[in-house]
Protein backbone atom coordinates (compact mmCIF):
# COMPACT_ATOMS: atom_id res chain seq x y z
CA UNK A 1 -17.30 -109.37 -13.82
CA UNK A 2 -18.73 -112.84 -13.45
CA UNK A 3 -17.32 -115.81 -15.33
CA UNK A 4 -18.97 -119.31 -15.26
CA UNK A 5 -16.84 -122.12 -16.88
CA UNK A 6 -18.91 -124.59 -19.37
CA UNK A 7 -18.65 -128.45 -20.05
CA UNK A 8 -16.92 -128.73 -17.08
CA UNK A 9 -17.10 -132.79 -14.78
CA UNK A 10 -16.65 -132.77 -11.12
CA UNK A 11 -13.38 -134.09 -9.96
CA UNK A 12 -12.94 -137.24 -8.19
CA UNK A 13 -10.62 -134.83 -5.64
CA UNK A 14 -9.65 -136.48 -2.29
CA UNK A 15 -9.84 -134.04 0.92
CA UNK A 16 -6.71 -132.43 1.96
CA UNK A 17 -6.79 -134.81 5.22
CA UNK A 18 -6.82 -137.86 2.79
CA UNK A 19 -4.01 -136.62 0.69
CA UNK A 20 -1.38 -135.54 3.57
CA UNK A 21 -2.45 -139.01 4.81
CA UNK A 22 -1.52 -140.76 1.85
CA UNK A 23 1.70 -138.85 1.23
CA UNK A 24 2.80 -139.88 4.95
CA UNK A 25 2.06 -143.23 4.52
CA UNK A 26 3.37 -143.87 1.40
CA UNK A 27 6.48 -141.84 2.80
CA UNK A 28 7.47 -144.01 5.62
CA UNK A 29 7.25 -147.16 3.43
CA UNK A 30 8.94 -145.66 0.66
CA UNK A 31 11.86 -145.17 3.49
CA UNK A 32 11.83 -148.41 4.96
CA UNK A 33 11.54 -150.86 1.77
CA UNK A 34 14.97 -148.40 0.54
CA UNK A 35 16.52 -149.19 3.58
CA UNK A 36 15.74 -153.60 3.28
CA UNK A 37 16.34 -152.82 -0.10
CA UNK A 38 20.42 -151.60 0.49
CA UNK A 39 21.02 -153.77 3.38
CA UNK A 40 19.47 -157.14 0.89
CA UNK A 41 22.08 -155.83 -1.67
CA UNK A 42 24.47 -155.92 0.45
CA UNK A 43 24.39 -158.87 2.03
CA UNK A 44 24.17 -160.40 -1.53
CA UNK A 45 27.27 -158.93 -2.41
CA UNK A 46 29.58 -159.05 0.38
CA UNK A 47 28.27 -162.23 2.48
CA UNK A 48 31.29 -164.41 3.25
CA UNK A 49 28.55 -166.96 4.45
CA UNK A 50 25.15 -167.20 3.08
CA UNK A 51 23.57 -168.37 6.09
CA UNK A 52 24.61 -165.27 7.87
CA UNK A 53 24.36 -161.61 7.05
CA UNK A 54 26.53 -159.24 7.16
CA UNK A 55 24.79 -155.95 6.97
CA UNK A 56 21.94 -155.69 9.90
CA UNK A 57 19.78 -152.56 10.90
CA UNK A 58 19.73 -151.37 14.03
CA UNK A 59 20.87 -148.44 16.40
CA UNK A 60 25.10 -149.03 16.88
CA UNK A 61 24.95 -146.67 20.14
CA UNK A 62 22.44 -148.83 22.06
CA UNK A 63 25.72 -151.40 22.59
CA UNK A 64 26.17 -148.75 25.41
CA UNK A 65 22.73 -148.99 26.98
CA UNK A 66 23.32 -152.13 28.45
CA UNK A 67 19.49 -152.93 27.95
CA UNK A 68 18.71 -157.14 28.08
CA UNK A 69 16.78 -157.48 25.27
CA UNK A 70 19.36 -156.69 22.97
CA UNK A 71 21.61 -159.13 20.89
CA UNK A 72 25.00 -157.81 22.10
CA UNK A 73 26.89 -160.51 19.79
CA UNK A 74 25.28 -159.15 16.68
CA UNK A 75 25.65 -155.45 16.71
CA UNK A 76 29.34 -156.50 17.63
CA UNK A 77 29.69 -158.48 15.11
CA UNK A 78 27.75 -157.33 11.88
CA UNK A 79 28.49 -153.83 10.00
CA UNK A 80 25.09 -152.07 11.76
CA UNK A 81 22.83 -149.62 9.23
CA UNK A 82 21.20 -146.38 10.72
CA UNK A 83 19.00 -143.85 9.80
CA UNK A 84 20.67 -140.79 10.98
CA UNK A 85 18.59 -138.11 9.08
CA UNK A 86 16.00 -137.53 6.64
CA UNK A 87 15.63 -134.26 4.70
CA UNK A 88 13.74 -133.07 1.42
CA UNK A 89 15.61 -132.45 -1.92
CA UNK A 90 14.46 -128.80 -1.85
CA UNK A 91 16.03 -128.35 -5.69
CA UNK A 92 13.02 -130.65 -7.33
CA UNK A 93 10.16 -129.44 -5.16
CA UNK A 94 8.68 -127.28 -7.40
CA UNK A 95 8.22 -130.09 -10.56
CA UNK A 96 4.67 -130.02 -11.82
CA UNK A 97 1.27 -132.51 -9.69
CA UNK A 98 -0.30 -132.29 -12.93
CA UNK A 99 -0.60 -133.80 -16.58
CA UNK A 100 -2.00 -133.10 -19.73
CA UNK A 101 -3.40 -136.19 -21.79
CA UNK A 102 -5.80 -135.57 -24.83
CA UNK A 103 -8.61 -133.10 -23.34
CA UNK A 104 -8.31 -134.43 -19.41
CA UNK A 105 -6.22 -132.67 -17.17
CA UNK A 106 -4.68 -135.53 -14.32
CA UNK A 107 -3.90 -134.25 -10.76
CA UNK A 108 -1.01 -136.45 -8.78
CA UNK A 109 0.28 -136.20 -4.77
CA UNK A 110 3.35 -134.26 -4.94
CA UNK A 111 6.83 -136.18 -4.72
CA UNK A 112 8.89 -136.58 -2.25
CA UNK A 113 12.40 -136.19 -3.25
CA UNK A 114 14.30 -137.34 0.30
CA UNK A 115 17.85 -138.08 1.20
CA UNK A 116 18.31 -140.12 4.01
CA UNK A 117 21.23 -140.25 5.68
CA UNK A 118 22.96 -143.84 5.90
CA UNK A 119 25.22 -144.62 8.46
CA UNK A 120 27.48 -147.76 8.59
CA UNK A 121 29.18 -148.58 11.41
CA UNK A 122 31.04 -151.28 13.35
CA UNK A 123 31.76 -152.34 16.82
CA UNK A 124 33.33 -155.49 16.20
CA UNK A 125 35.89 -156.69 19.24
CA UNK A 126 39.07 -156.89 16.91
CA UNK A 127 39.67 -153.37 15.40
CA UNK A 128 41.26 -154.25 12.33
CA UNK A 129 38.59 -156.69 11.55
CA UNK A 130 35.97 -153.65 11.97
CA UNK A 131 38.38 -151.34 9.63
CA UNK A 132 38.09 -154.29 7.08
CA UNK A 133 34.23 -154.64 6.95
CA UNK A 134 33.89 -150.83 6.81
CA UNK A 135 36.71 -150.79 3.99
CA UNK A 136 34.21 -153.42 2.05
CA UNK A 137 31.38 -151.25 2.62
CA UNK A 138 33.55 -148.02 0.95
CA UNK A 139 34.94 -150.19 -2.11
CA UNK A 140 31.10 -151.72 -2.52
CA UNK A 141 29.66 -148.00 -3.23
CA UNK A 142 32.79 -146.88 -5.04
CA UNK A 143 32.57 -149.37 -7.69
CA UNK A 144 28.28 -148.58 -7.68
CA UNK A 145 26.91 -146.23 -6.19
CA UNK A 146 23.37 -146.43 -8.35
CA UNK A 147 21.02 -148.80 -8.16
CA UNK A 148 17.94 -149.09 -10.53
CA UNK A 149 15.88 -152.17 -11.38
CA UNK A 150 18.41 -152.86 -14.37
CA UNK A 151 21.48 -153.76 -12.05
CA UNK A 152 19.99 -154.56 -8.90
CA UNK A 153 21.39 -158.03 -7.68
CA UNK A 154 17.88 -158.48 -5.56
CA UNK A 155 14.54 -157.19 -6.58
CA UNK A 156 14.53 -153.54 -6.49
CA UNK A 157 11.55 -151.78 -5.19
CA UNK A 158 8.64 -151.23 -6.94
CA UNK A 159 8.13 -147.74 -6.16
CA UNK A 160 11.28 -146.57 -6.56
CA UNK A 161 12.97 -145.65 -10.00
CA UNK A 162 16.67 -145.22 -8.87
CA UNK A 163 18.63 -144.84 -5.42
CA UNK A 164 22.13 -143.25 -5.86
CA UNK A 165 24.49 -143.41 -2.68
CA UNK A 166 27.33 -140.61 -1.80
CA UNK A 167 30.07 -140.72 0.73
CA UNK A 168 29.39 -138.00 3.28
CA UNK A 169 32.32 -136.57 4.90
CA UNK A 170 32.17 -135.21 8.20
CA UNK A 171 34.59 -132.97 10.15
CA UNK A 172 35.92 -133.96 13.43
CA UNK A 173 32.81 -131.34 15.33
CA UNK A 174 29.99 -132.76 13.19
CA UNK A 175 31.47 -136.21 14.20
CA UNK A 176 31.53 -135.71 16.91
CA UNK A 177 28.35 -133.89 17.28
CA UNK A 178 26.13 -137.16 15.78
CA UNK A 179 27.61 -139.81 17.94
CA UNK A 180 27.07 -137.58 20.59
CA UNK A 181 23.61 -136.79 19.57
CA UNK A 182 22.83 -140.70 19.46
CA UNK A 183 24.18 -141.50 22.79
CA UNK A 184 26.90 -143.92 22.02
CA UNK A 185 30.69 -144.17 21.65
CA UNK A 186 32.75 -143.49 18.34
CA UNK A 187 33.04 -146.85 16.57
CA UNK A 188 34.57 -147.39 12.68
CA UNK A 189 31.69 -146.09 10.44
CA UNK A 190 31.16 -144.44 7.31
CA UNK A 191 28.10 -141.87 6.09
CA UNK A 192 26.42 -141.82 2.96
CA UNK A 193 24.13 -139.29 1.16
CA UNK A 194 21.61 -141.70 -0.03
CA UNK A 195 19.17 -139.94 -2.53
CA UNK A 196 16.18 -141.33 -3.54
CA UNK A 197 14.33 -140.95 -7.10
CA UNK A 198 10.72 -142.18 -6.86
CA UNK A 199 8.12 -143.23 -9.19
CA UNK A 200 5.07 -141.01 -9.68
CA UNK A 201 1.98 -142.46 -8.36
CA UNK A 202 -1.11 -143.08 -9.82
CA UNK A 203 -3.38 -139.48 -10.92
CA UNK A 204 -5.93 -138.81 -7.46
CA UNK A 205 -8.23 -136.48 -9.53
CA UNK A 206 -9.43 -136.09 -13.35
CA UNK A 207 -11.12 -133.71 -14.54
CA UNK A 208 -11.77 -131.97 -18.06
CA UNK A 209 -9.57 -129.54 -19.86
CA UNK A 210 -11.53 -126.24 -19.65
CA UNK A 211 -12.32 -125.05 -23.81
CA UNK A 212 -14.96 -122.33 -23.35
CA UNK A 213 -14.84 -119.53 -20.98
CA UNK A 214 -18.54 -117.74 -21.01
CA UNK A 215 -18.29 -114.16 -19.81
CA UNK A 216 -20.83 -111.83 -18.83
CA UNK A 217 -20.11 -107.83 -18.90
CA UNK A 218 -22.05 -105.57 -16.90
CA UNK A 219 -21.93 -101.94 -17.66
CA UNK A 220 -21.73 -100.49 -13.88
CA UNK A 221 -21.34 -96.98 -15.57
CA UNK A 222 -24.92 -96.51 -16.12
CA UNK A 223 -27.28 -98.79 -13.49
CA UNK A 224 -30.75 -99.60 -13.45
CA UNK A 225 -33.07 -97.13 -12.16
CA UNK A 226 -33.83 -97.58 -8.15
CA UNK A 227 -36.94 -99.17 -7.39
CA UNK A 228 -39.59 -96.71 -5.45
């Protein structure tokens, strides 16, 4: 059986190189602009002085590296955001790359649904003063934990539609297991779950819905004579 689609347009498709490209890229921004994006709340929020801030990224387990270049004074002093993990929200992978509008038929990258893993931590000299600045951190996200452009306190990210953060509790092996993974000592800290909810890009390809189907039978039953 051979069928031949009618009134058909070529797509303006991208090659598969282009489109894994694109989905990285727009990825690891997508990441990083969350990340300013928290840390700029923050500091909004809970800065005792607005000249300094009190919510910095970095890596709190290079305080044991001992290396030159870094500011020792600041990752003592400041509450210190890291990136501990990144994984896909599995549960929404399979939503639909496609749309319907009138008679065109609009192809999109897939969406990323990510969580990425938040740690807060805090190696200031004084103990108690590093339990207080952690406790502000946990009574921050319990009184909002979701962020959209609506109640943002900074400008929220273009490109993403909401960020909701969860405290992530850890037994005493998994504890022990990621400050042992990132090289450092145990200092005050807190996890969170921070899930992202991002805005569909722009369509990559268009092309007509598909009306007519033209088929052709062929009756193999009863072929054509043989030539000769």
């Amino acid at each position: 059986m051979n069928r031949t689609a009618s009134n058909q347009k070529a797509c303006r498709a991208i090659s598969p190189a282009q489109w894994f490209f694109r989905i990285y890229s727009n990825t690891c921004q997508v990441i990083d602009t969350a990340v300013q994006y928290i840390i700029r709340e923050l500091n909004n929020r809970l800065n005792n002085l607005p000249t300094e801030d009190f919510v910095i990224p970095g890596n709190i387990a290079r305080l044991e590296s001992g290396s030159a270049d870094l500011n020792i004074g600041e990752l003592q002093s400041k509450v210190v955001l890291s990136v501990v993990n990144i994984e896909e929200e599995k549960t929404l992978k399979n939503s639909p790359h496609f749309s319907k509008e009138n008679q065109l038929i609009r192809t999109f990258s897939p969406v990323l649904h990510l969580n990425i893993y938040v740690l807060f931590s805090c190696a200031d000299e004084t103990y108690l003063s590093a339990l207080t600045k952690i406790s502000r951190i946990v009574g921050f996200f319990q009184r909002q934990n979701t962020f959209t452009a609506a109640n943002a306190a900074v400008t929220f990210p273009d490109n993403i539609e909401k960020l909701i953060l969860d405290l992530y509790s850890m037994n005493f092996e998994q504890l022990n297991h990621l400050w042992g993974t990132m090289g450092g000592k145990y200092h005050p800290s807190v996890l969170y779950k921070m899930r992202m909810l991002l805005i569909q890009e722009s369509p990559i390809a268009d092309g007509d819905v598909i009306e007519t189907v033209q088929t052709t039978v062929i009756d193999i039953s009863n072929p054509p004579p043989t030539p000769g």
